[in-house]
N, C-alpha and C. Protein backbone atom coordinates (compact mmCIF):
# COMPACT_ATOMS: atom_id res chain seq x y z
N UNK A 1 -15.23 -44.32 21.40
CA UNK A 1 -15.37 -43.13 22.20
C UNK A 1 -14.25 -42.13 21.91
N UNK A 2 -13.22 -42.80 21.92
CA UNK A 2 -11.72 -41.59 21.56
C UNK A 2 -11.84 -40.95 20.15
N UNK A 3 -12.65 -41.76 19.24
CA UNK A 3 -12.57 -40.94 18.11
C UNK A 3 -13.79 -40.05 17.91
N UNK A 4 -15.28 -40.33 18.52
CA UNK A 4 -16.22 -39.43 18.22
C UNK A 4 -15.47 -37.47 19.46
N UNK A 5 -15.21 -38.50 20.49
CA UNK A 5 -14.19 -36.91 21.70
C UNK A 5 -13.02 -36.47 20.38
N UNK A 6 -12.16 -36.94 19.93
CA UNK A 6 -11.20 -36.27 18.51
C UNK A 6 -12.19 -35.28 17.52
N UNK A 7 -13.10 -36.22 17.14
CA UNK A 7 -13.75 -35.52 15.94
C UNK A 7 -14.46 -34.36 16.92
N UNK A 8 -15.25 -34.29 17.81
CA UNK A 8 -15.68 -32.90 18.73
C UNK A 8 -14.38 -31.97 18.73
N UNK A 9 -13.69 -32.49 19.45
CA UNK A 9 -12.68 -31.93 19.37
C UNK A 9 -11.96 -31.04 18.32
N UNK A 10 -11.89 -31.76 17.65
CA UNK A 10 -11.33 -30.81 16.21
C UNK A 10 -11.95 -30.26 15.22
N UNK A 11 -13.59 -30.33 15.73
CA UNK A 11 -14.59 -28.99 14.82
C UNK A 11 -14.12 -28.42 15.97
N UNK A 12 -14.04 -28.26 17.51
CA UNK A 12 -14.31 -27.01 17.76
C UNK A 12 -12.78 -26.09 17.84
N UNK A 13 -11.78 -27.04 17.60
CA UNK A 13 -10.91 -26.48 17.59
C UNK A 13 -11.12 -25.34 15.96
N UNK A 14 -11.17 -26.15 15.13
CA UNK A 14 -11.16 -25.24 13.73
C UNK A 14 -12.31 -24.49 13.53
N UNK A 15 -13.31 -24.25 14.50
CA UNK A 15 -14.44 -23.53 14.40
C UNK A 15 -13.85 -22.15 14.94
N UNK A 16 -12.70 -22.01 15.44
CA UNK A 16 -12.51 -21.02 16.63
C UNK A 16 -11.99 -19.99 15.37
N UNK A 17 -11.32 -20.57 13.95
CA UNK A 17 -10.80 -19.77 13.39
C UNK A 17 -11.77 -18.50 12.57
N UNK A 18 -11.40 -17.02 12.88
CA UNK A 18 -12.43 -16.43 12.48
C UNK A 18 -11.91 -15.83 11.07
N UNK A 19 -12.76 -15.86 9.86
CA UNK A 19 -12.30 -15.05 8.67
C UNK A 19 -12.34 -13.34 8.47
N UNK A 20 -11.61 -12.92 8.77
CA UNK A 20 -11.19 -11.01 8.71
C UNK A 20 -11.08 -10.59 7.12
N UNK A 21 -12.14 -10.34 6.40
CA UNK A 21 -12.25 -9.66 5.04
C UNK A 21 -11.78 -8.14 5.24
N UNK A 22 -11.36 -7.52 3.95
CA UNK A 22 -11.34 -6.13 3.40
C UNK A 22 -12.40 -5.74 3.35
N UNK A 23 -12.47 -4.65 4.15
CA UNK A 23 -14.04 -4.24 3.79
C UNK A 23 -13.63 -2.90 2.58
N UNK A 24 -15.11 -2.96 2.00
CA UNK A 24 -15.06 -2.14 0.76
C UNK A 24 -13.77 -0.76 0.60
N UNK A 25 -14.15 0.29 1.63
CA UNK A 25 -13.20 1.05 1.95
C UNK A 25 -11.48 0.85 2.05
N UNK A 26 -11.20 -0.41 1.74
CA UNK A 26 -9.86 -1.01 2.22
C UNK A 26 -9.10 -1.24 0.66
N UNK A 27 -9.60 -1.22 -0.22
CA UNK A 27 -9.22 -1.54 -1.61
C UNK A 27 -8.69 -0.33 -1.88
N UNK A 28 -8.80 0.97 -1.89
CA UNK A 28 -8.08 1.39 -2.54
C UNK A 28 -6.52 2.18 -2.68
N UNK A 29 -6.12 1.26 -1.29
CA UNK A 29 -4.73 1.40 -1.20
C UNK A 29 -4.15 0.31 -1.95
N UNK A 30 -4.51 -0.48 -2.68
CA UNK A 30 -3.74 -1.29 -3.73
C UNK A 30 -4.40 -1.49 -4.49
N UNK A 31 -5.80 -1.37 -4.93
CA UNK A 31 -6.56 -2.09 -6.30
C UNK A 31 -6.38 -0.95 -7.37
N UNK A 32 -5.35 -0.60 -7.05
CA UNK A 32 -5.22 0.74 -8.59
C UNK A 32 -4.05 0.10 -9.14
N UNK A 33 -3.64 -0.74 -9.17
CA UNK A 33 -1.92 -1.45 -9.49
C UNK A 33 -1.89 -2.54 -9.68
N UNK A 34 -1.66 -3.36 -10.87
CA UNK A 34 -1.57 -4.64 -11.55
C UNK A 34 0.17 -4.73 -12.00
N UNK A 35 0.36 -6.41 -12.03
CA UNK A 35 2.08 -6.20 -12.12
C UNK A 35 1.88 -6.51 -13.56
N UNK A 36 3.01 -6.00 -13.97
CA UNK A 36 3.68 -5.40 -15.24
C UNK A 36 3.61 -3.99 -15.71
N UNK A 37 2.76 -3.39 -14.97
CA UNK A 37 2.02 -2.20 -15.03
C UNK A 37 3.26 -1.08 -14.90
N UNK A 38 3.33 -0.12 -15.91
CA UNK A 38 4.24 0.76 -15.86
C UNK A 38 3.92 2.47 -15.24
N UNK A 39 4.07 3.14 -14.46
CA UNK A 39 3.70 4.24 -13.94
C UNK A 39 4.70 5.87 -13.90
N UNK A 40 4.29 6.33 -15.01
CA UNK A 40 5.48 7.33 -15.69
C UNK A 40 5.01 8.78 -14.36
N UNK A 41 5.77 9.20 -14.00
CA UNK A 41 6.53 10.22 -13.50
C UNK A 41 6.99 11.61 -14.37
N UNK A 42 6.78 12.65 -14.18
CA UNK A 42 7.40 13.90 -14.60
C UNK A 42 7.96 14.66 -13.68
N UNK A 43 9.67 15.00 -13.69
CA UNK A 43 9.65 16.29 -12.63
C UNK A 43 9.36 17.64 -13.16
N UNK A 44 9.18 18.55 -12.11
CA UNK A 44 9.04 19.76 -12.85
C UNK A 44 10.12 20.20 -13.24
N UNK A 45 11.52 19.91 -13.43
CA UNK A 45 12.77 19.99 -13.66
C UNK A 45 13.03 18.67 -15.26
N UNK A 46 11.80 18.46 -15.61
CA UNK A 46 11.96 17.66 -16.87
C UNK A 46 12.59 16.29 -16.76
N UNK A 47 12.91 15.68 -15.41
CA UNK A 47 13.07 14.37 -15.20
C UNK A 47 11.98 13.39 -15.37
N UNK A 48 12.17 11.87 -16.21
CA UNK A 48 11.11 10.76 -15.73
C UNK A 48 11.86 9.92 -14.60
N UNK A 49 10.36 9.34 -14.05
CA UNK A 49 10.64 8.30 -13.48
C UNK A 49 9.67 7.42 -13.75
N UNK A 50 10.12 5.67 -13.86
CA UNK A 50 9.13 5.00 -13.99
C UNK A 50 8.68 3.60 -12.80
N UNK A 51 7.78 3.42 -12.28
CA UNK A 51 7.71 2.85 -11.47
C UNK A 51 6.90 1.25 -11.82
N UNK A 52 7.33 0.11 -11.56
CA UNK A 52 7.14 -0.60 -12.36
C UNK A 52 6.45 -1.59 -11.17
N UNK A 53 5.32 -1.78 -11.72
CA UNK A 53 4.62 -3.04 -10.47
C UNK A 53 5.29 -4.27 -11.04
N UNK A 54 6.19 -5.42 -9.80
CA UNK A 54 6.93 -5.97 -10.34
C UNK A 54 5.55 -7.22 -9.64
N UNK A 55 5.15 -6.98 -8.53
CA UNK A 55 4.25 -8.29 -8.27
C UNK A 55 3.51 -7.58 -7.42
N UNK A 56 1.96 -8.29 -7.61
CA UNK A 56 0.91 -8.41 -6.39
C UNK A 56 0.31 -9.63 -6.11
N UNK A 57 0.16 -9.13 -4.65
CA UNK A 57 -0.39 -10.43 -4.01
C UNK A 57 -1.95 -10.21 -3.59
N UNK A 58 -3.54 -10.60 -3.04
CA UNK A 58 -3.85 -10.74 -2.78
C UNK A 58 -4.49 -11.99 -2.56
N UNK A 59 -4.34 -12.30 -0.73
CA UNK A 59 -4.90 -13.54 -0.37
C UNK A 59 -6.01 -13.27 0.60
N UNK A 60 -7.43 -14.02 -0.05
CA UNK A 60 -8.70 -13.57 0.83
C UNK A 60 -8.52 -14.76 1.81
N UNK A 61 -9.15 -14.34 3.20
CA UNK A 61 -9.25 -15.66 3.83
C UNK A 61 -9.82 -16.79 3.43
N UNK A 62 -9.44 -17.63 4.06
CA UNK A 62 -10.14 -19.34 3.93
C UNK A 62 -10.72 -19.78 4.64
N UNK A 63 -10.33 -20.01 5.72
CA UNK A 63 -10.68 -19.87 7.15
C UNK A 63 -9.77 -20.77 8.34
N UNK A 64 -8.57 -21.25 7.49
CA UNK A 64 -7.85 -21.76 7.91
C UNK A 64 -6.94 -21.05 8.68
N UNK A 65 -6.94 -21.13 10.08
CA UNK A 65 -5.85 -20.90 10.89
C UNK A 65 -4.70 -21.99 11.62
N UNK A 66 -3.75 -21.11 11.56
CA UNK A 66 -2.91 -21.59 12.59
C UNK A 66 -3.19 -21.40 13.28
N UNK A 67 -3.90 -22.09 14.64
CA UNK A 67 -4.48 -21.85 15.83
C UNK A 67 -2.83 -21.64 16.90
N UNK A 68 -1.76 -22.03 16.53
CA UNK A 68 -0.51 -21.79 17.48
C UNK A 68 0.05 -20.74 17.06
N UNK A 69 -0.65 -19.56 15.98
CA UNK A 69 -0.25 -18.44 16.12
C UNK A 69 -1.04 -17.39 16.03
N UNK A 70 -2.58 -17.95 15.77
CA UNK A 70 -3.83 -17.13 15.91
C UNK A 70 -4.87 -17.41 15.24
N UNK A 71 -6.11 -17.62 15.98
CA UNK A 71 -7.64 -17.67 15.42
C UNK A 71 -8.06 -16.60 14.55
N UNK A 72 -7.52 -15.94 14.01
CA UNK A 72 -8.00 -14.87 12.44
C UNK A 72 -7.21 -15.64 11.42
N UNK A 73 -7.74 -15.56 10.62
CA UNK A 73 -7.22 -15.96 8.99
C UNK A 73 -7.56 -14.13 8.20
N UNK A 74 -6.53 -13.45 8.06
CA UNK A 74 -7.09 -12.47 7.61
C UNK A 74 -6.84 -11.84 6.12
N UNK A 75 -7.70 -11.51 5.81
CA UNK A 75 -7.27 -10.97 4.05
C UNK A 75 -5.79 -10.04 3.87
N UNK A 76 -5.08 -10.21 3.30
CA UNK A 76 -3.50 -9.58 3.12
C UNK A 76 -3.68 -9.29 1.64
N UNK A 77 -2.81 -7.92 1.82
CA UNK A 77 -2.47 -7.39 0.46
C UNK A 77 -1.20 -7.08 0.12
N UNK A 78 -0.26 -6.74 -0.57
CA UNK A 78 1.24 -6.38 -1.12
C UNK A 78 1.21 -5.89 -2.76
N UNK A 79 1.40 -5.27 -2.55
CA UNK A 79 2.46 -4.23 -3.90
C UNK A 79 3.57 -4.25 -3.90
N UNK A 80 4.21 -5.10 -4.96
CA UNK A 80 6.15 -4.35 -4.87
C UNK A 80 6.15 -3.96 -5.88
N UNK A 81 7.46 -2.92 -6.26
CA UNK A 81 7.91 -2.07 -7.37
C UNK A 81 9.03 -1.95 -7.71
N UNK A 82 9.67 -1.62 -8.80
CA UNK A 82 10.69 -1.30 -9.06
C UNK A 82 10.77 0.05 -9.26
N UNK A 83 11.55 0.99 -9.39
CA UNK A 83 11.81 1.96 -10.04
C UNK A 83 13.29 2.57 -10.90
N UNK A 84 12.78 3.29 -11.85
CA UNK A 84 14.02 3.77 -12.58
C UNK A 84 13.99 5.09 -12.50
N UNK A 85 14.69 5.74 -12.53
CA UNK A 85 14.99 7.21 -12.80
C UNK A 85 15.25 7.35 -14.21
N UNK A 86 15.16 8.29 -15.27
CA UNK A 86 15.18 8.26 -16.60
C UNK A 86 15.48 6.46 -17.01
N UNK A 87 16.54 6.01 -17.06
CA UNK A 87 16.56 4.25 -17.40
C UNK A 87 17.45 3.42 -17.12
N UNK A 88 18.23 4.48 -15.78
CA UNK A 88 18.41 3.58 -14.63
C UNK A 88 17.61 3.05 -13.38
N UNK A 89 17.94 1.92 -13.48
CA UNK A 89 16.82 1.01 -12.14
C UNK A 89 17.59 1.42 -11.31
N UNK A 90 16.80 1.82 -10.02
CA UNK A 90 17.78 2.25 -9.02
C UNK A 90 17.41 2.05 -7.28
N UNK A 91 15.57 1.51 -7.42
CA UNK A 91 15.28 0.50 -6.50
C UNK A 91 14.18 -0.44 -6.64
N UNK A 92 14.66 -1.29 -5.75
CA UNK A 92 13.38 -2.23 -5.26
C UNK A 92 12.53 -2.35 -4.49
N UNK A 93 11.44 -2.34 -3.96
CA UNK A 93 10.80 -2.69 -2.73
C UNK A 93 9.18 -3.07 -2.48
N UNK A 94 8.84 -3.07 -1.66
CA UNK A 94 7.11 -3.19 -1.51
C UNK A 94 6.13 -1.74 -1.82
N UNK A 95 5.66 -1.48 -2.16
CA UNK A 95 4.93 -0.07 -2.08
C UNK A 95 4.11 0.20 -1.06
N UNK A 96 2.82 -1.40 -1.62
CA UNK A 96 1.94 -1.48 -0.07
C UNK A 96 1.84 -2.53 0.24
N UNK A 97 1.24 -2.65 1.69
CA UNK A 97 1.42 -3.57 2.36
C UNK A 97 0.44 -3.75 3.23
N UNK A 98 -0.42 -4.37 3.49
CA UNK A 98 -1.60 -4.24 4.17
C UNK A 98 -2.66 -5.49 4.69
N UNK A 99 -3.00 -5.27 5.92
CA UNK A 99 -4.19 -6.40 6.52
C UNK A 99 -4.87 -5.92 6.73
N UNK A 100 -6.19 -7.08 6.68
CA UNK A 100 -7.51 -6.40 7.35
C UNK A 100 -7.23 -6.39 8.47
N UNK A 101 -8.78 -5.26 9.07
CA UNK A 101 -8.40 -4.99 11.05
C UNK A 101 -9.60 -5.88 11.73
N UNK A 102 -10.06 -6.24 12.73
CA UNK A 102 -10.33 -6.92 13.23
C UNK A 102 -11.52 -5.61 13.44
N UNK A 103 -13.40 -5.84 14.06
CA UNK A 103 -14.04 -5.17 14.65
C UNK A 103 -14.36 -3.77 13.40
N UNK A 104 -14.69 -4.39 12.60
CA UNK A 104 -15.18 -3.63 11.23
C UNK A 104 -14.14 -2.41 10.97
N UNK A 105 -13.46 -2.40 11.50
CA UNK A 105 -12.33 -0.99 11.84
C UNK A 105 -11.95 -0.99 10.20
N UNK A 106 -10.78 0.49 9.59
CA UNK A 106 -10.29 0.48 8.22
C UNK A 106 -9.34 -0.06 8.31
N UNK A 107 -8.90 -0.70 7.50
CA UNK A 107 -7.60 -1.11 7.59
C UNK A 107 -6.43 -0.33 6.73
N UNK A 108 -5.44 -0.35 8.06
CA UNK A 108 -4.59 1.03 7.44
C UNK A 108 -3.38 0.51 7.05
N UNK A 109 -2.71 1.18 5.35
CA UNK A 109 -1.86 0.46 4.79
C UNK A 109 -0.59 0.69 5.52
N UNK A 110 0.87 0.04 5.28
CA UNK A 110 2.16 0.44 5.25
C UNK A 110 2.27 0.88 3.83
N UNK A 111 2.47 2.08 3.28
CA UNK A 111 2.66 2.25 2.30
C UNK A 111 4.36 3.02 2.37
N UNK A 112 4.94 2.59 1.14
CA UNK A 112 6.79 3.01 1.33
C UNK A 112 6.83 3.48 -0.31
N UNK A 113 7.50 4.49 -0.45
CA UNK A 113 8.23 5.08 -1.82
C UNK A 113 9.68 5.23 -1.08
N UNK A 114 10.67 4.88 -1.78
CA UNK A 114 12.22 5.18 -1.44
C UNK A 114 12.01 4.99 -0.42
N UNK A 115 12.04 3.93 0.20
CA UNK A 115 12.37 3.80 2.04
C UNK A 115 11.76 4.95 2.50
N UNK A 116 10.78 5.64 2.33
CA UNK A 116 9.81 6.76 3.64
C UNK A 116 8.54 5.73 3.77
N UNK A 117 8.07 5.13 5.40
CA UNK A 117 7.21 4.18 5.08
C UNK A 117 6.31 5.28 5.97
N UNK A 118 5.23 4.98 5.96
CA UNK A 118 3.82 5.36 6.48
C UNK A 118 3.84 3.75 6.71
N UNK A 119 3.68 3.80 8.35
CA UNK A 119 2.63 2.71 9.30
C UNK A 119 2.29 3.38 10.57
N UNK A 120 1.39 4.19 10.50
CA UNK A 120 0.83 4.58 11.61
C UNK A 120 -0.65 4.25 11.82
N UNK A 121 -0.49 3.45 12.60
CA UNK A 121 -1.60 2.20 12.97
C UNK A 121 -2.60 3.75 13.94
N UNK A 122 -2.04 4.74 14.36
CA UNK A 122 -3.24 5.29 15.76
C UNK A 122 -3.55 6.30 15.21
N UNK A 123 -2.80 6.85 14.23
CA UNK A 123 -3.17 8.00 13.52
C UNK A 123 -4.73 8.33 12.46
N UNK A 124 -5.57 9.08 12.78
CA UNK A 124 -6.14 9.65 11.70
C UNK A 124 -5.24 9.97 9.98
N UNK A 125 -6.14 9.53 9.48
CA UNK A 125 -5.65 10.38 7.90
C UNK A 125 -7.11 11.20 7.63
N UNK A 126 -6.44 12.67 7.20
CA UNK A 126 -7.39 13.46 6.79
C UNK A 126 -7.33 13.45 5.14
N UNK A 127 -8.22 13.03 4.19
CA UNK A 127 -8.00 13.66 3.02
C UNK A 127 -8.25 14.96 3.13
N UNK A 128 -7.76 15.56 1.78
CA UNK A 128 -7.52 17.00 1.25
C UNK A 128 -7.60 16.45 -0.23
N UNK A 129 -7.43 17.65 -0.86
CA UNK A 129 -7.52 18.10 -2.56
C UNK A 129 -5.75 18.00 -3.01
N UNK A 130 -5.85 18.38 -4.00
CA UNK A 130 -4.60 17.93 -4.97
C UNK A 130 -4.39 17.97 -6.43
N UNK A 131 -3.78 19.36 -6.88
CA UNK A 131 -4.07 19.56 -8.35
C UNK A 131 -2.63 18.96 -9.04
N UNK A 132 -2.79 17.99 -10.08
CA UNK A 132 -1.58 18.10 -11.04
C UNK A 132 -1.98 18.91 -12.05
N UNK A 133 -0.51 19.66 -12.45
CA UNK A 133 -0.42 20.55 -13.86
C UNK A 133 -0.03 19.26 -14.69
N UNK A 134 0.29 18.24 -14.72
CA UNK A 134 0.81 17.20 -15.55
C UNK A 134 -0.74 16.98 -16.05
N UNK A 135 -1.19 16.73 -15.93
CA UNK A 135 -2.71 16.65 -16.50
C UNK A 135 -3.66 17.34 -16.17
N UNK A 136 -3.66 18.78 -16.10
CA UNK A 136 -4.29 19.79 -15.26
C UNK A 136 -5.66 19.40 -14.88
N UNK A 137 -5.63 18.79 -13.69
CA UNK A 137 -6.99 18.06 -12.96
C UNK A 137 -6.68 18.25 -11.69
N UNK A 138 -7.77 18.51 -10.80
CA UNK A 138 -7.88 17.95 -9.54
C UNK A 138 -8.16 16.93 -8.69
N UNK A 139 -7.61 16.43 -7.76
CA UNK A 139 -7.98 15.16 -7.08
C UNK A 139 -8.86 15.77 -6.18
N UNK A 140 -9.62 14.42 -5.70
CA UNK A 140 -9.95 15.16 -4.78
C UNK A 140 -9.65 13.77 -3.52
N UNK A 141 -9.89 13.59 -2.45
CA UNK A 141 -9.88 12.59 -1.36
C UNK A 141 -8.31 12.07 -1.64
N UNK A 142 -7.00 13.10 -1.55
CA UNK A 142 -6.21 12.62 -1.70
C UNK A 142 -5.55 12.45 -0.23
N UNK A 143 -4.55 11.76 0.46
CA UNK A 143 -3.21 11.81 1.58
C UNK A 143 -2.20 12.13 1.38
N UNK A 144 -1.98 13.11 2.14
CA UNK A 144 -0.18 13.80 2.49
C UNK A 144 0.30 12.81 3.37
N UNK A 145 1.19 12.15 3.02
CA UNK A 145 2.68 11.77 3.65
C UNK A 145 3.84 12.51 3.59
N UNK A 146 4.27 12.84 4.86
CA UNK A 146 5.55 13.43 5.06
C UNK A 146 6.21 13.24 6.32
N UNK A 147 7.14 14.22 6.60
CA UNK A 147 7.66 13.67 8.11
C UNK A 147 6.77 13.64 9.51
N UNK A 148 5.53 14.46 8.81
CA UNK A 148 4.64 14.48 10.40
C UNK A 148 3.39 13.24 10.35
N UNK A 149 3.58 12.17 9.45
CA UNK A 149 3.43 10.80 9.79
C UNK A 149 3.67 9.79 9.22
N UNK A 150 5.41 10.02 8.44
CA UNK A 150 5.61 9.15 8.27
C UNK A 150 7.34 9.04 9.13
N UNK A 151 7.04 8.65 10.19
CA UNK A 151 8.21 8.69 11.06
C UNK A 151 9.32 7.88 10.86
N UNK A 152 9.43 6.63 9.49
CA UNK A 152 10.07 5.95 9.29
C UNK A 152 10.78 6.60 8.14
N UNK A 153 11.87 6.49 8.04
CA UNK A 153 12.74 7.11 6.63
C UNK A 153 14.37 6.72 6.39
N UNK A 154 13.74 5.04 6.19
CA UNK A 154 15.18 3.85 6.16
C UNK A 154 16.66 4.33 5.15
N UNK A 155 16.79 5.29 4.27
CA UNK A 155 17.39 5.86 3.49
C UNK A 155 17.50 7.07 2.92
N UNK A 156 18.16 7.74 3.79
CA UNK A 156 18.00 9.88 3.54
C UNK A 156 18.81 9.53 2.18
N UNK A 157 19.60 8.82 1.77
CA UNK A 157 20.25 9.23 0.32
C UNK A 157 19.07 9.27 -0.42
N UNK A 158 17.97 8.85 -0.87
CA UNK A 158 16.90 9.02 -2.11
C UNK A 158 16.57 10.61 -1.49
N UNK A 159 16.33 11.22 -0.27
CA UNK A 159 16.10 12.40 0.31
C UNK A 159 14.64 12.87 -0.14
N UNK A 160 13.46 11.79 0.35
CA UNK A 160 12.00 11.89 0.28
C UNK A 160 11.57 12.98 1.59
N UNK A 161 10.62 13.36 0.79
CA UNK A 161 10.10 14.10 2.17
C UNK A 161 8.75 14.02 1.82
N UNK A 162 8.26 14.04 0.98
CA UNK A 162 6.40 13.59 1.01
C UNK A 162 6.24 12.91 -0.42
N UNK A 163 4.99 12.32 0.04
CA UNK A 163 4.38 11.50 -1.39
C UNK A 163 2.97 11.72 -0.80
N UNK A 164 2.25 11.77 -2.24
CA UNK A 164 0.48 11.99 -2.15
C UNK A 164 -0.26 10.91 -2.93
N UNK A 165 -1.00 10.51 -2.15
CA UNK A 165 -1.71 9.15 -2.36
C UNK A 165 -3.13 9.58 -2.96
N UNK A 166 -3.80 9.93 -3.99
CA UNK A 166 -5.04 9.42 -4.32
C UNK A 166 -6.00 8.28 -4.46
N UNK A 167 -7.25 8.71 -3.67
CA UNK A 167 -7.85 6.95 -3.93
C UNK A 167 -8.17 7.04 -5.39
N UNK A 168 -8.40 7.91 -6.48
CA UNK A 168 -8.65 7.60 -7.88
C UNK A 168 -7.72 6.33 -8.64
N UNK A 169 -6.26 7.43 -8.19
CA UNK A 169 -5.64 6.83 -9.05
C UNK A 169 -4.26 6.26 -8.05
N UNK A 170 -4.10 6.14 -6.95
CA UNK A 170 -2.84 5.60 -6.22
C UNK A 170 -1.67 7.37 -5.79
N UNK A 171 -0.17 6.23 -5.87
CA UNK A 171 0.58 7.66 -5.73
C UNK A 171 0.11 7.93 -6.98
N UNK A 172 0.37 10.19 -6.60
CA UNK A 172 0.05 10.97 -7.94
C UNK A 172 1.24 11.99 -7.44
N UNK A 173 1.87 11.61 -6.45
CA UNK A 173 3.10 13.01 -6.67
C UNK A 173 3.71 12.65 -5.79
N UNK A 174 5.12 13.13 -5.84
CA UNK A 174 5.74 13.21 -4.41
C UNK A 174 7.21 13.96 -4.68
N UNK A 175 8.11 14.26 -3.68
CA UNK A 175 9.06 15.16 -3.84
C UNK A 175 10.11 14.95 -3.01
N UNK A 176 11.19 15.30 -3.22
CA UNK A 176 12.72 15.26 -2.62
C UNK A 176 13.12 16.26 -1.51
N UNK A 177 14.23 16.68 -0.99
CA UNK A 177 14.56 17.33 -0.11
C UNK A 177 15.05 18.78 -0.99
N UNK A 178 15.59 18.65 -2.28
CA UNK A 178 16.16 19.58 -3.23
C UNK A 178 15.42 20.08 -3.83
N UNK A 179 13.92 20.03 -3.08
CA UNK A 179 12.63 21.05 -4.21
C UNK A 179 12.00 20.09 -5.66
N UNK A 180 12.99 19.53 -6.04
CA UNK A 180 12.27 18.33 -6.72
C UNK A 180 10.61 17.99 -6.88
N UNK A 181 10.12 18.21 -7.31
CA UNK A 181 8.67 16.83 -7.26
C UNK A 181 8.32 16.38 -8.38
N UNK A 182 7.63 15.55 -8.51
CA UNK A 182 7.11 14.57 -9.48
C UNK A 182 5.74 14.42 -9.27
N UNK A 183 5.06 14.37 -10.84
CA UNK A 183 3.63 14.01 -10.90
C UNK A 183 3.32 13.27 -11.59
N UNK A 184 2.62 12.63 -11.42
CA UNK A 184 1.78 11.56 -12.11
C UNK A 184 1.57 11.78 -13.85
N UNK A 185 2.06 11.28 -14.78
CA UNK A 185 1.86 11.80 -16.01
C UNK A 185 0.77 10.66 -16.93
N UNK A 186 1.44 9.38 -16.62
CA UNK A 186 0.43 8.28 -17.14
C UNK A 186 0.61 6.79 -16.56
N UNK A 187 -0.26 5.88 -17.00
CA UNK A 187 0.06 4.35 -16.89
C UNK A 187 0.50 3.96 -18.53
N UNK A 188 0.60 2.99 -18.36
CA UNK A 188 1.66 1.77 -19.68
C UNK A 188 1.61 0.01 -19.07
N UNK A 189 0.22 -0.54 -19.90
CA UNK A 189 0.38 -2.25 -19.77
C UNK A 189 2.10 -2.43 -20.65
């Protein structure tokens, strides 16, 4: 009797765990970026920068939970990077960072360049358009990050004030406090 009540017992305990996928819309805050992957930079002041996918992670659910810290098992994503300025390395960190949401909802990334992070979980993002002269094209369905939502900004010495996210192609620009910006010029396996 104690072991058929165990075995009840512990389907319904592990039945409780629910699997939380990426839904389609959720990929393209990281499926533009493979590690080793090199990502060249132009300023309009004739500076490179290169940004270097140092690792990614994606783990789809299983359906295995820790039920003592929660019944979702949910799909997780991560980007980290390095970067150099002409061919000094000069940081490290995650780029993106991201879970699925629970209730078909999007799931919205932490995305960080130089310590400016975007996590605003309540916020709308509106795309807009976005021309580089580095490859004279237009984006189109691109995101502005700047100080009016990205309220986190762990290090004023790099002195970020926006970065622009395309779903084509990932970041495609972003800029400093000194007028500075940078565009997207190419990739490099």
């Amino acid at each position: 009797m104690n072991k058929t009540l165990l075995a009840i017992l512990a389907t319904l305990i592990t039945s409780c765990c629910t699997k939380v996928e990426f839904k389609k819309n959720d990929y393209f805050w990281f499926d533009k970026y493979e590690k080793g992957e090199k990502i060249i930079f132009l300023s309009d002041k004739g500076d490179y920068d290169t940004i270097e996918i140092t690792e990614t992670v994606l783990n789809k659910p299983t359906g295995d939970c820790n039920l003592m810290v929660s019944n979702y098992d949910r799909a997780f994503a991560r980007v980290d990077y390095g970067i150099k300025k002409d061919t000094f390395k000069i940081h490290d960190d995650y780029f993106v960072q991201q879970s699925a949401e629970l209730d078909n909802k999007d799931a919205i990334p932490v995305l960080r360049l130089f310590n400016m992070e975007f996590n605003d979980f309540e916020g709308a993002l509106i795309p807009t358009s976005t021309k580089l002269s580095t490859l004279d094209k237009e984006f189109l369905e691109c995101y502005v990050f700047d100080s009016r939502n990205c309220a986190m900004n762990y290090n004023q010495n790099f002195g970020m004030v926006k970065f622009i996210w395309s779903r084509e192609l990932g970041l495609i620009r972003y800029e400093n406090d000194k007028g500075e910006s940078w565009e997207f010029l190419k990739k490099e396996k």
